[in-house]
PDB file of N, CA and C in Angstrom:
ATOM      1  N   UNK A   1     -88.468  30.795 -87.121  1.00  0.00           N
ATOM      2  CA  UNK A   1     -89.349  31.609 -86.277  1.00  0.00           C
ATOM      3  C   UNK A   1     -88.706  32.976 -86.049  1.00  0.00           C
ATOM      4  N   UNK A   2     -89.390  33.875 -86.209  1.00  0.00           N
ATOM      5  CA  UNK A   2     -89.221  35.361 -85.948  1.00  0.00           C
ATOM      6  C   UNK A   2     -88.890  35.491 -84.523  1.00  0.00           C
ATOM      7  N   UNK A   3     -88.082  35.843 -84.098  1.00  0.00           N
ATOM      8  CA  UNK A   3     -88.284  36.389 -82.167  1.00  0.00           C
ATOM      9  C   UNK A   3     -88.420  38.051 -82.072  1.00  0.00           C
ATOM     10  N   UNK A   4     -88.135  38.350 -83.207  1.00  0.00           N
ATOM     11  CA  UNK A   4     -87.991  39.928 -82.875  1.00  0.00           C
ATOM     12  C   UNK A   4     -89.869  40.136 -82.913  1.00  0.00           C
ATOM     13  N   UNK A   5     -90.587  39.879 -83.810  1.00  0.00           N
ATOM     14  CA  UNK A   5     -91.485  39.964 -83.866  1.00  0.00           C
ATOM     15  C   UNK A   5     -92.972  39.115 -83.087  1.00  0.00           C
ATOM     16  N   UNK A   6     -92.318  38.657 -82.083  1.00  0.00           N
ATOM     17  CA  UNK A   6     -92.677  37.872 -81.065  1.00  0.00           C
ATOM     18  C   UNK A   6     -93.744  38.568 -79.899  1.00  0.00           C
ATOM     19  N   UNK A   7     -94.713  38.428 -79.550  1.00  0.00           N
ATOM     20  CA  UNK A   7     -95.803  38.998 -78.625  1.00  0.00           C
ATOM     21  C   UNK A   7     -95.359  40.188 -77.109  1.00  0.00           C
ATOM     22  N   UNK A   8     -94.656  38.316 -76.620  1.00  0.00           N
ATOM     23  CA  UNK A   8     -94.079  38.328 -75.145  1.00  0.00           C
ATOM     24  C   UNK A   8     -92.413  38.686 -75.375  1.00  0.00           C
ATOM     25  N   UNK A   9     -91.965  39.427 -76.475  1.00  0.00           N
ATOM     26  CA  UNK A   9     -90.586  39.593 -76.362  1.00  0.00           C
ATOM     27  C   UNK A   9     -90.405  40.954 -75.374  1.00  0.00           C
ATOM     28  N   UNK A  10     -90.973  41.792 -75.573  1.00  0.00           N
ATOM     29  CA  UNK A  10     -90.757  43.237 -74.417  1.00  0.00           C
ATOM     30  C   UNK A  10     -92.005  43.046 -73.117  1.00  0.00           C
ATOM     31  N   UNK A  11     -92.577  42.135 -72.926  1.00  0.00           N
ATOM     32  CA  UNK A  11     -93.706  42.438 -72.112  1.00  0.00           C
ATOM     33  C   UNK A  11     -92.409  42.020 -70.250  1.00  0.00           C
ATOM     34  N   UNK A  12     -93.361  42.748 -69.826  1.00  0.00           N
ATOM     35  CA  UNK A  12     -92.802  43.173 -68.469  1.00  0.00           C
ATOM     36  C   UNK A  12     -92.650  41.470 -67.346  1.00  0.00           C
ATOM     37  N   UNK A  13     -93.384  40.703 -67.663  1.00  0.00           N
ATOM     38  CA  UNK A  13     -93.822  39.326 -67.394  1.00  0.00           C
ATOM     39  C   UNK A  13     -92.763  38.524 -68.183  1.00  0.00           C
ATOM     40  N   UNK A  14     -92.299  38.408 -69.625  1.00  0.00           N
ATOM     41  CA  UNK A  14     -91.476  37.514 -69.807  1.00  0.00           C
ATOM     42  C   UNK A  14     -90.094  38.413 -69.420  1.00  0.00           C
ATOM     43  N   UNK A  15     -89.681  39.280 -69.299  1.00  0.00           N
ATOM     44  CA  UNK A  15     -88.243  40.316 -68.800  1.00  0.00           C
ATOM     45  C   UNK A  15     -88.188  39.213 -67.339  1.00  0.00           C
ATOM     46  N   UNK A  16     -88.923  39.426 -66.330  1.00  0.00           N
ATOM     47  CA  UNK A  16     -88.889  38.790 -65.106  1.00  0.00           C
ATOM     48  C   UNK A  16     -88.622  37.324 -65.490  1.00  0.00           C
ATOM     49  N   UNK A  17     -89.157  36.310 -66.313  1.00  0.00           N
ATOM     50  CA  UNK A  17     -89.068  34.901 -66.232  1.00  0.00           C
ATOM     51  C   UNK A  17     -88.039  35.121 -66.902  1.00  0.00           C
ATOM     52  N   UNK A  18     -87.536  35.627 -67.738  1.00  0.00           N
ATOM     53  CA  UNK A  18     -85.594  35.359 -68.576  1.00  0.00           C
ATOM     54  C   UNK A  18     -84.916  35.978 -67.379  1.00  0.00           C
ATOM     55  N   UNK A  19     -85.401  36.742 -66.431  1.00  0.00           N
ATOM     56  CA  UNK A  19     -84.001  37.223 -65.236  1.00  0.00           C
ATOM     57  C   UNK A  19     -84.241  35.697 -64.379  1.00  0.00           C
ATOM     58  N   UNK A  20     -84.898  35.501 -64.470  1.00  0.00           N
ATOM     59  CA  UNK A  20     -85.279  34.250 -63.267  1.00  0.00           C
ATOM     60  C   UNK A  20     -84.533  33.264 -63.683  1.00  0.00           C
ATOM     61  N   UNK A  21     -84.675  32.713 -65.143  1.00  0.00           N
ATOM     62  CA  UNK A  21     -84.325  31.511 -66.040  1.00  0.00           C
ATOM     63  C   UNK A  21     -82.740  31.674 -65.928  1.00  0.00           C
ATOM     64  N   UNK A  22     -81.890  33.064 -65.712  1.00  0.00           N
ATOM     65  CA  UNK A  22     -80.474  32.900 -66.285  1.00  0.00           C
ATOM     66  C   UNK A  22     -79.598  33.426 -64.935  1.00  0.00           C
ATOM     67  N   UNK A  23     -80.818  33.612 -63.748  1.00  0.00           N
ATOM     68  CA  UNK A  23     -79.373  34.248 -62.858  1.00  0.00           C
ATOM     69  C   UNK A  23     -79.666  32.933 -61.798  1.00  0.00           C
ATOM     70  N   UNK A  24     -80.832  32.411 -61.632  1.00  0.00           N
ATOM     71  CA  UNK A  24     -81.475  32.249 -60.259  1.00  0.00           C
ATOM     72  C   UNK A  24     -80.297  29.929 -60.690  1.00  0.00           C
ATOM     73  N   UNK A  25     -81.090  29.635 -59.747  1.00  0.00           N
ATOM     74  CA  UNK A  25     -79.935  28.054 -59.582  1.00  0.00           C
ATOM     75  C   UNK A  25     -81.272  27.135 -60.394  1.00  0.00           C
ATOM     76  N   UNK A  26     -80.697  25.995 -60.753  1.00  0.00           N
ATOM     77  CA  UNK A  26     -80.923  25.337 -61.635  1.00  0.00           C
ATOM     78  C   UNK A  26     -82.416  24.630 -61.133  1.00  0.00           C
ATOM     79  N   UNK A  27     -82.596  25.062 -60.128  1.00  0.00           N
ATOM     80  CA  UNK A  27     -84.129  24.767 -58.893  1.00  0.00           C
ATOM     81  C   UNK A  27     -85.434  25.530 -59.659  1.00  0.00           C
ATOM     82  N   UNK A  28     -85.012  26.670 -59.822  1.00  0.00           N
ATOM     83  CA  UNK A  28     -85.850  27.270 -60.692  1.00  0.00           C
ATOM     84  C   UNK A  28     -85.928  27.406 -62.133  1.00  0.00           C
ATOM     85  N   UNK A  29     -85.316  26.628 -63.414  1.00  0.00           N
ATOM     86  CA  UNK A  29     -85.294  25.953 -64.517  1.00  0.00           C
ATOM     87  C   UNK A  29     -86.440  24.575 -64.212  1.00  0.00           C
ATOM     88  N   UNK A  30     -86.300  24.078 -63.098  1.00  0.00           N
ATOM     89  CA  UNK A  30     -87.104  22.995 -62.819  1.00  0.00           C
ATOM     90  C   UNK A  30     -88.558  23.382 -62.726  1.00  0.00           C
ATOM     91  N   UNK A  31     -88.725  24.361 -61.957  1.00  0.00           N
ATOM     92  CA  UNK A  31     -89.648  25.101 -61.587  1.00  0.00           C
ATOM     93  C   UNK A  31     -90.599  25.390 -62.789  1.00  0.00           C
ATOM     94  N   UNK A  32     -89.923  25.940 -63.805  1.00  0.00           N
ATOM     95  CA  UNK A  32     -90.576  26.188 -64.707  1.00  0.00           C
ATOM     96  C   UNK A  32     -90.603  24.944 -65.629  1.00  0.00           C
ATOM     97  N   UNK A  33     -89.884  24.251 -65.857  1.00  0.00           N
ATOM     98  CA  UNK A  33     -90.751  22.389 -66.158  1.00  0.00           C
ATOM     99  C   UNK A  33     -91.639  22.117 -66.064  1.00  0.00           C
ATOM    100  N   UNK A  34     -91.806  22.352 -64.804  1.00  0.00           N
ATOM    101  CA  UNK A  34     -93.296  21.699 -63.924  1.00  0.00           C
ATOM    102  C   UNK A  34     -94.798  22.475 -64.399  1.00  0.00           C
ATOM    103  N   UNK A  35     -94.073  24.146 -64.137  1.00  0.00           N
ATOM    104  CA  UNK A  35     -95.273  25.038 -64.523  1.00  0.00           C
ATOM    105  C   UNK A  35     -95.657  24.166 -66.015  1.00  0.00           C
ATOM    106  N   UNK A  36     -94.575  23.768 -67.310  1.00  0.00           N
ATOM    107  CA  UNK A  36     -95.016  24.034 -67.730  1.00  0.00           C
ATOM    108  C   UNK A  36     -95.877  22.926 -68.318  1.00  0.00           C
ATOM    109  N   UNK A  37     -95.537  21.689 -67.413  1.00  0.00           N
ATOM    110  CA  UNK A  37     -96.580  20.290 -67.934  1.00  0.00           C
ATOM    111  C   UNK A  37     -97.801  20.413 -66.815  1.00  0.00           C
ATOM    112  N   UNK A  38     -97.672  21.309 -66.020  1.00  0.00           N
ATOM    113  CA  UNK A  38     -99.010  21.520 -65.032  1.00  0.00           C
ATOM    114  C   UNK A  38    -100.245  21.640 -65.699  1.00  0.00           C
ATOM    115  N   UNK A  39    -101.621  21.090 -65.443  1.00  0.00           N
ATOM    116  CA  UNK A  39    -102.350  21.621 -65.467  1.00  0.00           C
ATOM    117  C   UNK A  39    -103.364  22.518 -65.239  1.00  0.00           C
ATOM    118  N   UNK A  40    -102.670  23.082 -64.235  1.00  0.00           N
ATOM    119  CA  UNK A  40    -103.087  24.647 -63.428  1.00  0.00           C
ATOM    120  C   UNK A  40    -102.807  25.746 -64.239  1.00  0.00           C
ATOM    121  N   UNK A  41    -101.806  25.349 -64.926  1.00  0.00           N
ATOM    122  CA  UNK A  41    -101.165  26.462 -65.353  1.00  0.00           C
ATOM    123  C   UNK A  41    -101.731  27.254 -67.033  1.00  0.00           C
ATOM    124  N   UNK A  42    -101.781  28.409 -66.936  1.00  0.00           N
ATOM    125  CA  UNK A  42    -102.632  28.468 -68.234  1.00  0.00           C
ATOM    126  C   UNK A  42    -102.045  28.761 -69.324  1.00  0.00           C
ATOM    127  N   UNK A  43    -102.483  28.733 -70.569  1.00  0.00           N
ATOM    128  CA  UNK A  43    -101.997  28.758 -71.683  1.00  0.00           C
ATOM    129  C   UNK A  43    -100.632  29.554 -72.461  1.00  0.00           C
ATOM    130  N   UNK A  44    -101.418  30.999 -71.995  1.00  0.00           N
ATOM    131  CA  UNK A  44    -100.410  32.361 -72.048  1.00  0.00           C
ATOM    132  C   UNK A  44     -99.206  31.996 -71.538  1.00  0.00           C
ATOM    133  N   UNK A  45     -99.391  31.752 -70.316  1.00  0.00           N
ATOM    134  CA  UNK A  45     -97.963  31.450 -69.609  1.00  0.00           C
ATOM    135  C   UNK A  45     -97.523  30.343 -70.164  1.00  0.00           C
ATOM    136  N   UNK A  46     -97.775  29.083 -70.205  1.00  0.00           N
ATOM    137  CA  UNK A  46     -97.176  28.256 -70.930  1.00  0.00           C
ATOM    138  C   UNK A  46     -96.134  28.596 -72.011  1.00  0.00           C
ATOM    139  N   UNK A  47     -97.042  29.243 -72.721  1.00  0.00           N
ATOM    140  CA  UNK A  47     -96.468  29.890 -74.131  1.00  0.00           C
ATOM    141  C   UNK A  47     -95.280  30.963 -73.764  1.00  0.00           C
ATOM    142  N   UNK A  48     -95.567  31.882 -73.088  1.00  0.00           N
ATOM    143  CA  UNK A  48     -94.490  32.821 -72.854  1.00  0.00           C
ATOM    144  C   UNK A  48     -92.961  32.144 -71.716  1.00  0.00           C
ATOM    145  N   UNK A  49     -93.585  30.937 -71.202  1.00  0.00           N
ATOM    146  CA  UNK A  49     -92.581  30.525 -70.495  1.00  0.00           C
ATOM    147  C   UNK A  49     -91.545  29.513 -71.503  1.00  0.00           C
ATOM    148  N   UNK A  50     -92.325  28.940 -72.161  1.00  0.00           N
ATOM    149  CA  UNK A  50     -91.568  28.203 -73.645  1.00  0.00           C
ATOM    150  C   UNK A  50     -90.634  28.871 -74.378  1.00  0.00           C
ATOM    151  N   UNK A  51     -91.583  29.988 -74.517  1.00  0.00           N
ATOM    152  CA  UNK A  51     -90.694  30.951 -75.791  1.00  0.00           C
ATOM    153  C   UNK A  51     -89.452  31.893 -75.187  1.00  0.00           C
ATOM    154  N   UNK A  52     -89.923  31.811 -73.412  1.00  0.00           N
ATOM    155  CA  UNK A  52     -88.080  32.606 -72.855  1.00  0.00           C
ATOM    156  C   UNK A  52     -87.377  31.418 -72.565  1.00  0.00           C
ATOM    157  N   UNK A  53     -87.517  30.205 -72.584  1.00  0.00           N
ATOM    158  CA  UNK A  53     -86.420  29.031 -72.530  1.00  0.00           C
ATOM    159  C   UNK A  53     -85.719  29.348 -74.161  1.00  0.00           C
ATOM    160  N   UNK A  54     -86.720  28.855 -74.888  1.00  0.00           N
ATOM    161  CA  UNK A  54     -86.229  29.058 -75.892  1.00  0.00           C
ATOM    162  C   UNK A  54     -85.159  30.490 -76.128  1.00  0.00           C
ATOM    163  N   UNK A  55     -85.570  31.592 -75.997  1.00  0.00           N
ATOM    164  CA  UNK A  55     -84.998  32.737 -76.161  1.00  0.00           C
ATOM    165  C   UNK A  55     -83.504  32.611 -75.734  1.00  0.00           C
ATOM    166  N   UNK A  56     -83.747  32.152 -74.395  1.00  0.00           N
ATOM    167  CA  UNK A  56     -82.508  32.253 -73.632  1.00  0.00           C
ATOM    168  C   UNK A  56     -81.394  31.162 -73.829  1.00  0.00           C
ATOM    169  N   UNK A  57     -81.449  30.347 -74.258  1.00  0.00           N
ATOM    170  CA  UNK A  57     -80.767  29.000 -74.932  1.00  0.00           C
ATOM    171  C   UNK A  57     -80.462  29.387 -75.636  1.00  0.00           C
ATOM    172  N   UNK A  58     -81.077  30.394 -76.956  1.00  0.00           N
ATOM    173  CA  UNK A  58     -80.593  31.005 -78.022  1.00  0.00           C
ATOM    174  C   UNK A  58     -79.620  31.672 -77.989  1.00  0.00           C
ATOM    175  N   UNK A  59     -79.726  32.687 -76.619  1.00  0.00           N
ATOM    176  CA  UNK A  59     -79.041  33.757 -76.302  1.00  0.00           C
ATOM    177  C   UNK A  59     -77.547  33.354 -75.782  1.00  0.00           C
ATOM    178  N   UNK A  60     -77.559  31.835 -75.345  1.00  0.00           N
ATOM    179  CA  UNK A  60     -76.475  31.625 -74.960  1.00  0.00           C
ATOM    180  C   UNK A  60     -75.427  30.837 -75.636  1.00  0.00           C
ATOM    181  N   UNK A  61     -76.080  30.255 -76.942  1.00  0.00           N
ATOM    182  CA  UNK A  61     -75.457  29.588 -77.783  1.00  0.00           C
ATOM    183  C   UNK A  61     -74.253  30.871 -78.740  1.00  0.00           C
TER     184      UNK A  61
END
């Protein structure tokens, strides 16, 4: 998979969920779990919240 060429890689919305995902306590990693088996929660976000876990796991390996 490409990341450079990725939708949600510069958008202003996933910048905030990767600061959230890597500074904030392990409460909010959970947080976004939940968002993301919720069914409230909608697609886009799903997707952009997937792809900054992913990102950021990457980033730290």
């Amino acid at each position: 998979m490409n990341y450079a060429a990725h939708p949600f890689e510069n958008s202003t919305k996933n910048v905030e969920i990767r600061k959230l995902f890597q500074f904030r306590p392990p409460a909010t990693r959970l947080t976004f779990l939940l968002a993301l088996f919720s069914k409230n929660t909608n697609y886009q976000l799903k997707h952009e919240i997937t792809f900054t876990m992913m990102k950021t796991i990457k980033d730290k390996m």
